[in-house]
N, C-alpha and C. Protein backbone atom coordinates (compact mmCIF):
# COMPACT_ATOMS: atom_id res chain seq x y z
N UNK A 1 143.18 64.22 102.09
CA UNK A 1 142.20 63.74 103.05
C UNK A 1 141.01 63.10 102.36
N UNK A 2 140.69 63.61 101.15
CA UNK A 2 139.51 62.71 100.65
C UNK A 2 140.08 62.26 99.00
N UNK A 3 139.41 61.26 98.88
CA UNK A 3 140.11 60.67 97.47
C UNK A 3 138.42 60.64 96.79
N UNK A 4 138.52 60.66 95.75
CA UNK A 4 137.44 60.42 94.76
C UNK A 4 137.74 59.72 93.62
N UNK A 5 136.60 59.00 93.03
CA UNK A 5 136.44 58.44 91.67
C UNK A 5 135.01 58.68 90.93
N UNK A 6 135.04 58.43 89.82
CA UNK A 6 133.66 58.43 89.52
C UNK A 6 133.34 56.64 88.99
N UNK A 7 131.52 56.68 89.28
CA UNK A 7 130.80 55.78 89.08
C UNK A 7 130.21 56.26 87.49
N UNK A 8 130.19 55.68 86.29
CA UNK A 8 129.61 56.41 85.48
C UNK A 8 129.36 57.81 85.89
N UNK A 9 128.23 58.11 85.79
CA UNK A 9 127.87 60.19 86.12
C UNK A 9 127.68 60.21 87.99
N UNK A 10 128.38 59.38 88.46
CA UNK A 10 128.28 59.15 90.00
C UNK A 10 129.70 59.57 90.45
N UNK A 11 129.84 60.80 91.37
CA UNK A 11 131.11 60.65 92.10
C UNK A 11 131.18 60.28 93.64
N UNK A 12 132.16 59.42 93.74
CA UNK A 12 132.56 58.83 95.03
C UNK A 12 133.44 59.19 95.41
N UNK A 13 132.46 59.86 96.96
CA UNK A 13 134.23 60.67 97.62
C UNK A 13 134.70 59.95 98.87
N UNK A 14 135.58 59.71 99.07
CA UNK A 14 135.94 58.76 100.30
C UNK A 14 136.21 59.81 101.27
N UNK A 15 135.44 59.76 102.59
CA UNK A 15 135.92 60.87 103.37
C UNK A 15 136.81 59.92 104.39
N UNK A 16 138.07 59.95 104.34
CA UNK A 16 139.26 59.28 104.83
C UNK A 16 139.48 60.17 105.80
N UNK A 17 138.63 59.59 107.04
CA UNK A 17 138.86 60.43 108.26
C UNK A 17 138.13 59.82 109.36
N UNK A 18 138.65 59.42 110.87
CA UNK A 18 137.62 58.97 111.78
C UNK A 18 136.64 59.75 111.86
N UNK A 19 137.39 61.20 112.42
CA UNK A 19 136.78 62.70 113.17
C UNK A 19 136.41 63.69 112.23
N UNK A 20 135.17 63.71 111.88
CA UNK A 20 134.17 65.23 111.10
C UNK A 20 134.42 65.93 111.62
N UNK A 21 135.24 66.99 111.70
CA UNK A 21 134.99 68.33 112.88
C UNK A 21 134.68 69.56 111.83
N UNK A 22 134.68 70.48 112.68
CA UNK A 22 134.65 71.93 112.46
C UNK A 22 135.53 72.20 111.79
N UNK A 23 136.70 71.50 112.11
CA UNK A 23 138.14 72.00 111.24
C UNK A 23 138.31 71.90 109.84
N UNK A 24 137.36 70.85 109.25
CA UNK A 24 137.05 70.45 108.20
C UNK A 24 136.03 70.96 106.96
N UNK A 25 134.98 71.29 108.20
CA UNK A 25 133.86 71.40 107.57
C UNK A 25 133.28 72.55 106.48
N UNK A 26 134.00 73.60 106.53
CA UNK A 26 134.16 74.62 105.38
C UNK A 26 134.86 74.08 104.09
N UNK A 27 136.26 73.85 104.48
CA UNK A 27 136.56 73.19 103.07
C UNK A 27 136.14 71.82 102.64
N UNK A 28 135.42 71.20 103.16
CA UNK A 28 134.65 69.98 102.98
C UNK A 28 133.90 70.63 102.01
N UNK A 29 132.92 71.65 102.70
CA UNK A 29 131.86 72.33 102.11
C UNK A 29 132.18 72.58 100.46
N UNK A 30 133.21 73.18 100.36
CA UNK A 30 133.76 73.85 99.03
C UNK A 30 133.90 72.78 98.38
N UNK A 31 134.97 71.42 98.63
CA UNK A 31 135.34 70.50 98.12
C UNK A 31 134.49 69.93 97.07
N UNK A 32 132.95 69.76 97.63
CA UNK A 32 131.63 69.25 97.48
C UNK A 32 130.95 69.99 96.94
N UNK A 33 130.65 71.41 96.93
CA UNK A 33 130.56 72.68 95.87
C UNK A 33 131.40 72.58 94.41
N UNK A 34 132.46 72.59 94.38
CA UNK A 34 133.27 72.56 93.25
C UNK A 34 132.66 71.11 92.70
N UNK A 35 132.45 69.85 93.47
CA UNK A 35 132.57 68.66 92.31
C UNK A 35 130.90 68.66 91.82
N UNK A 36 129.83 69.26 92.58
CA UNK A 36 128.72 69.50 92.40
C UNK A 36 128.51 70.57 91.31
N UNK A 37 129.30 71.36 90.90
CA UNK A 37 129.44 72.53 89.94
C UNK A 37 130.34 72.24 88.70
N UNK A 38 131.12 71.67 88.78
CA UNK A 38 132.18 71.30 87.57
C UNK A 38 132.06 69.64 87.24
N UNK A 39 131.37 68.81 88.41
CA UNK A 39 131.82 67.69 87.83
C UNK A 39 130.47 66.53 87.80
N UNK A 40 129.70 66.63 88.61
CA UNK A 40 128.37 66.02 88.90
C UNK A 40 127.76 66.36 90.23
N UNK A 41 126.44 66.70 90.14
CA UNK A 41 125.83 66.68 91.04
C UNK A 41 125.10 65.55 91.50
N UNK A 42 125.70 64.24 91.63
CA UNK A 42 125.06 63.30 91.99
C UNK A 42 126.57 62.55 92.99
N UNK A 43 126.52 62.32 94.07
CA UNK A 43 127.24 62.21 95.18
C UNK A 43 127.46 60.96 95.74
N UNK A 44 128.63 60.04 95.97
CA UNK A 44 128.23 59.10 97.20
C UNK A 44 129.14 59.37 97.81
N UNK A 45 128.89 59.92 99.37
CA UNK A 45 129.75 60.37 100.17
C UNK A 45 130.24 58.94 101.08
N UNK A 46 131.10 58.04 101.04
CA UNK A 46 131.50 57.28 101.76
C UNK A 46 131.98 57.72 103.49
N UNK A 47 131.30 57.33 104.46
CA UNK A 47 131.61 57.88 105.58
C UNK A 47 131.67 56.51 106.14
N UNK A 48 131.95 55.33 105.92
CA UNK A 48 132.33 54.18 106.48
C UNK A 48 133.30 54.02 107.52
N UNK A 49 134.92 54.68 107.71
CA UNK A 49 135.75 55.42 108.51
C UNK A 49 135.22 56.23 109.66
N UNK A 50 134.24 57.18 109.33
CA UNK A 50 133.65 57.99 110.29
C UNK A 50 133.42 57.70 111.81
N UNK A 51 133.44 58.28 112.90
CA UNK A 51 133.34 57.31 114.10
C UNK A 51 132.71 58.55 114.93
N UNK A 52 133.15 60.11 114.59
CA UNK A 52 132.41 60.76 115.06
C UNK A 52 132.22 61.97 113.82
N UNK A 53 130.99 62.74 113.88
CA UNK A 53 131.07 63.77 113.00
C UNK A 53 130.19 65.24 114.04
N UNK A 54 130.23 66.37 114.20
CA UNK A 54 129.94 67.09 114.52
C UNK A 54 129.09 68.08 113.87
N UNK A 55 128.06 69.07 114.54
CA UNK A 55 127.10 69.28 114.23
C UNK A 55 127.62 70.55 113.00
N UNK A 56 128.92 71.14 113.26
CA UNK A 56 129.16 72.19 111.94
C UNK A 56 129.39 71.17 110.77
N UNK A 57 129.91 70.28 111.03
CA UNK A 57 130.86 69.05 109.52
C UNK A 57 128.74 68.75 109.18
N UNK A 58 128.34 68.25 110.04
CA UNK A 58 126.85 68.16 109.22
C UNK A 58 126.21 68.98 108.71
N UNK A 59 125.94 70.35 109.14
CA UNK A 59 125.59 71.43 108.53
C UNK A 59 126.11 71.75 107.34
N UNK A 60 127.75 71.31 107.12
CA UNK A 60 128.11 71.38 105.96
C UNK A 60 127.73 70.49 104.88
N UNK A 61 127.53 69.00 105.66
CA UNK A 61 126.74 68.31 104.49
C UNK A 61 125.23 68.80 104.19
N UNK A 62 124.75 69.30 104.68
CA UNK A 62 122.88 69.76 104.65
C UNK A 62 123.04 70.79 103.46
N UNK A 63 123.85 71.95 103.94
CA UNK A 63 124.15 72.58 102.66
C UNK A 63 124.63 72.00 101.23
N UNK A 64 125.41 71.59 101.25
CA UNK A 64 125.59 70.75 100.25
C UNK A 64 124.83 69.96 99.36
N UNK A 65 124.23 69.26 100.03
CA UNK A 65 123.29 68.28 99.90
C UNK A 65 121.84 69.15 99.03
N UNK A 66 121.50 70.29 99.42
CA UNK A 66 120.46 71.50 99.20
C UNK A 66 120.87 71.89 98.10
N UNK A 67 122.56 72.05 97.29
CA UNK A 67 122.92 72.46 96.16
C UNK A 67 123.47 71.43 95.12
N UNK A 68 123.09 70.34 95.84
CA UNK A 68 122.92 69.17 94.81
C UNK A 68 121.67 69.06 94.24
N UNK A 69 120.57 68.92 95.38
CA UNK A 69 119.26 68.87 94.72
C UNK A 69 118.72 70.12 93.63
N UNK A 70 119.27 71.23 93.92
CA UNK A 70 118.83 72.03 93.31
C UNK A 70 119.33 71.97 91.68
N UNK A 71 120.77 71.06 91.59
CA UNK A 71 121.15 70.40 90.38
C UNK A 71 120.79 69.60 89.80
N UNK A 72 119.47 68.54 90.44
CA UNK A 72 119.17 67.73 90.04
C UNK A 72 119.84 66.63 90.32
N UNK A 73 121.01 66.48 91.48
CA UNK A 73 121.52 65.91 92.00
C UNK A 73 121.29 64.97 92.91
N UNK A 74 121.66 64.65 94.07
CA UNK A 74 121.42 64.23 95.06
C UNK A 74 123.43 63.82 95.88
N UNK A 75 123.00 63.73 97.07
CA UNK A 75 124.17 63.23 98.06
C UNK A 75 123.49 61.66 99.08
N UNK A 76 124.27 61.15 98.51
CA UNK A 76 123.88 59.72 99.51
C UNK A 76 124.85 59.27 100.08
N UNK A 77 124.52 58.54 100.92
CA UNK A 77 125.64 58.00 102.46
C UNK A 77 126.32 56.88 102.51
N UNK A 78 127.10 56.34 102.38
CA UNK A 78 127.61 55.03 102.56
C UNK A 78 128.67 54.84 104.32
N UNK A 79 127.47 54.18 104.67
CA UNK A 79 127.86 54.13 106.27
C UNK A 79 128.31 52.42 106.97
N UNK A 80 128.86 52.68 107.89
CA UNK A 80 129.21 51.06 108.56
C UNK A 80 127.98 50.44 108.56
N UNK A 81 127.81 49.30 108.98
CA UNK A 81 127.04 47.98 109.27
C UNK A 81 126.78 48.15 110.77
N UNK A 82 128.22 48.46 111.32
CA UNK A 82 128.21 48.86 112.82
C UNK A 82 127.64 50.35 113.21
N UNK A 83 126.82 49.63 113.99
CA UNK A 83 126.21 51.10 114.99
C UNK A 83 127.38 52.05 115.63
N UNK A 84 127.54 53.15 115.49
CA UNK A 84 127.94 54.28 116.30
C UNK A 84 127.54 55.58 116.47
N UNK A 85 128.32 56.61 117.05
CA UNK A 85 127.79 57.42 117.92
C UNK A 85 127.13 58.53 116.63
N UNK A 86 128.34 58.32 115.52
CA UNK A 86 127.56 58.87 114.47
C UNK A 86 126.42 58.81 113.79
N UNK A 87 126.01 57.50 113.49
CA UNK A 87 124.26 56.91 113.30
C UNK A 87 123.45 56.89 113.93
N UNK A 88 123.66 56.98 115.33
CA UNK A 88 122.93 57.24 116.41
C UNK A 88 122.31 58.85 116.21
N UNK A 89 123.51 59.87 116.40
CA UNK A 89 123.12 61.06 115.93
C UNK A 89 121.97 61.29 114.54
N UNK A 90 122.71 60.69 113.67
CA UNK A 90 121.94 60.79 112.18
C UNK A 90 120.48 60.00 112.96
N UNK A 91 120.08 59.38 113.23
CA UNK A 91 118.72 59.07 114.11
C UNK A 91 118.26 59.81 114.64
N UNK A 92 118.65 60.04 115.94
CA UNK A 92 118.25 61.35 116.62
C UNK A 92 117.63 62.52 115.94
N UNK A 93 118.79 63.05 115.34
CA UNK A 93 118.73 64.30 114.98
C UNK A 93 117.32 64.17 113.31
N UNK A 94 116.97 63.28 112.82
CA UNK A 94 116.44 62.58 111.55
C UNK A 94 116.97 63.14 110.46
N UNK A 95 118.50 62.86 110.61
CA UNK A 95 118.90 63.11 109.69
C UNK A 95 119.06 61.92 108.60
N UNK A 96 118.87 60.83 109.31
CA UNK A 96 118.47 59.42 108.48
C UNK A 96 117.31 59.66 107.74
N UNK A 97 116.14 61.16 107.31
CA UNK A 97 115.53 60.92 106.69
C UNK A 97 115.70 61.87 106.14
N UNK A 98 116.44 62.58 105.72
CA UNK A 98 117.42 64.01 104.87
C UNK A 98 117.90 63.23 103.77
N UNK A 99 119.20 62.23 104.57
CA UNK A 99 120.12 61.73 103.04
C UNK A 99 119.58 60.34 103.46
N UNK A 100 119.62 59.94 102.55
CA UNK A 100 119.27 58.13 101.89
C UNK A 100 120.79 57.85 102.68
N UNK A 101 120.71 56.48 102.91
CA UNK A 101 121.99 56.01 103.81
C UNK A 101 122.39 54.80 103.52
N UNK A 102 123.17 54.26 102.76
CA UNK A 102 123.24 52.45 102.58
C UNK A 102 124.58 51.92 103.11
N UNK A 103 124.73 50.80 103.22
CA UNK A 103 126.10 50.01 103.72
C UNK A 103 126.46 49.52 102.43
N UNK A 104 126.42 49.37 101.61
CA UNK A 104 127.19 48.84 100.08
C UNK A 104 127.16 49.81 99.23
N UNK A 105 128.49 49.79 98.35
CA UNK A 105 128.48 50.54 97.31
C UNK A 105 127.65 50.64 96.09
N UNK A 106 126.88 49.65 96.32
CA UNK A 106 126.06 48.99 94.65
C UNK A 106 124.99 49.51 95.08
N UNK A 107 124.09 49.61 96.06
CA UNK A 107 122.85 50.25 96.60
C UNK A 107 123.22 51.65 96.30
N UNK A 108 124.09 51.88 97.10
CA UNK A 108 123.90 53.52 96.45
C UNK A 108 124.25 54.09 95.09
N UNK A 109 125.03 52.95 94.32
CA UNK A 109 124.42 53.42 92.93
C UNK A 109 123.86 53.25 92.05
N UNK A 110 122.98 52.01 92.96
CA UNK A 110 121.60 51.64 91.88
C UNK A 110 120.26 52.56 92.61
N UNK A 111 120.68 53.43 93.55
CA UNK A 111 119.60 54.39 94.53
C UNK A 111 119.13 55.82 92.99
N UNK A 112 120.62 55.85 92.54
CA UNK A 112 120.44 57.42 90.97
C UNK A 112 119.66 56.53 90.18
N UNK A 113 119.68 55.39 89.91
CA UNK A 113 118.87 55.14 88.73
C UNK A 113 117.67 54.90 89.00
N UNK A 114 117.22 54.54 90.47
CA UNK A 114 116.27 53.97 90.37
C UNK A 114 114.87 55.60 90.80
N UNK A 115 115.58 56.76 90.70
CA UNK A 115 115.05 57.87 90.65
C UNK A 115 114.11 58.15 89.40
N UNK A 116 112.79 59.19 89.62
CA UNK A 116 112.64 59.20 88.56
C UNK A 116 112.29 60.83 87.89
């Protein structure tokens, strides 16, 4: 369900899925634990596919996201161009001001360097 690569010390996880659910969202959680612990704590979660995500699959990213920073990490977003019900939420809810959010892959990995 999710494929990864790395960017130099950047990993990119493709979350290859329309629907975030609940069903997911624990071993999502872990998935993202383990590569944050063994492999880098610096993240680009591709959710471009995404069309809906639910409030446990986000909670699982918040956590996550909390044990990246604490690595010195970070988790950033790579989202559609197109508006949906999911960005809408990430608005709402301000979660657009939690994780950094870009539509290209090169923004979000010129977003780690340009940290300081």
């Amino acid at each position: 369900m999710y494929e990864k690569f790395r960017k130099e010390d950047i990993v990119v996880v493709d979350l290859d899925t329309k629907k975030a659910t609940i069903s997911e969202a624990i071993s999502f959680k872990n998935y993202l634990l383990e590569i944050i612990e063994n492999e880098s704590p610096k993240i680009i979660l591709d959710c471009r596919e995404v069309v809906y995500m639910d409030s446990s699959f986000l909670g699982a990213l918040v956590f996550a996201l909390k044990k990246s920073l604490s690595a010195k990490g970070e988790i950033v977003i790579l989202r559609s161009e197109e508006e949906s019900p999911v960005w809408t939420m990430f608005s709402l809810t301000k979660m657009d001001k939690v994780f950094k959010l870009f539509t290209d892959e090169q923004s979000a990995i010129d977003s780690f360097s340009s940290e300081t």
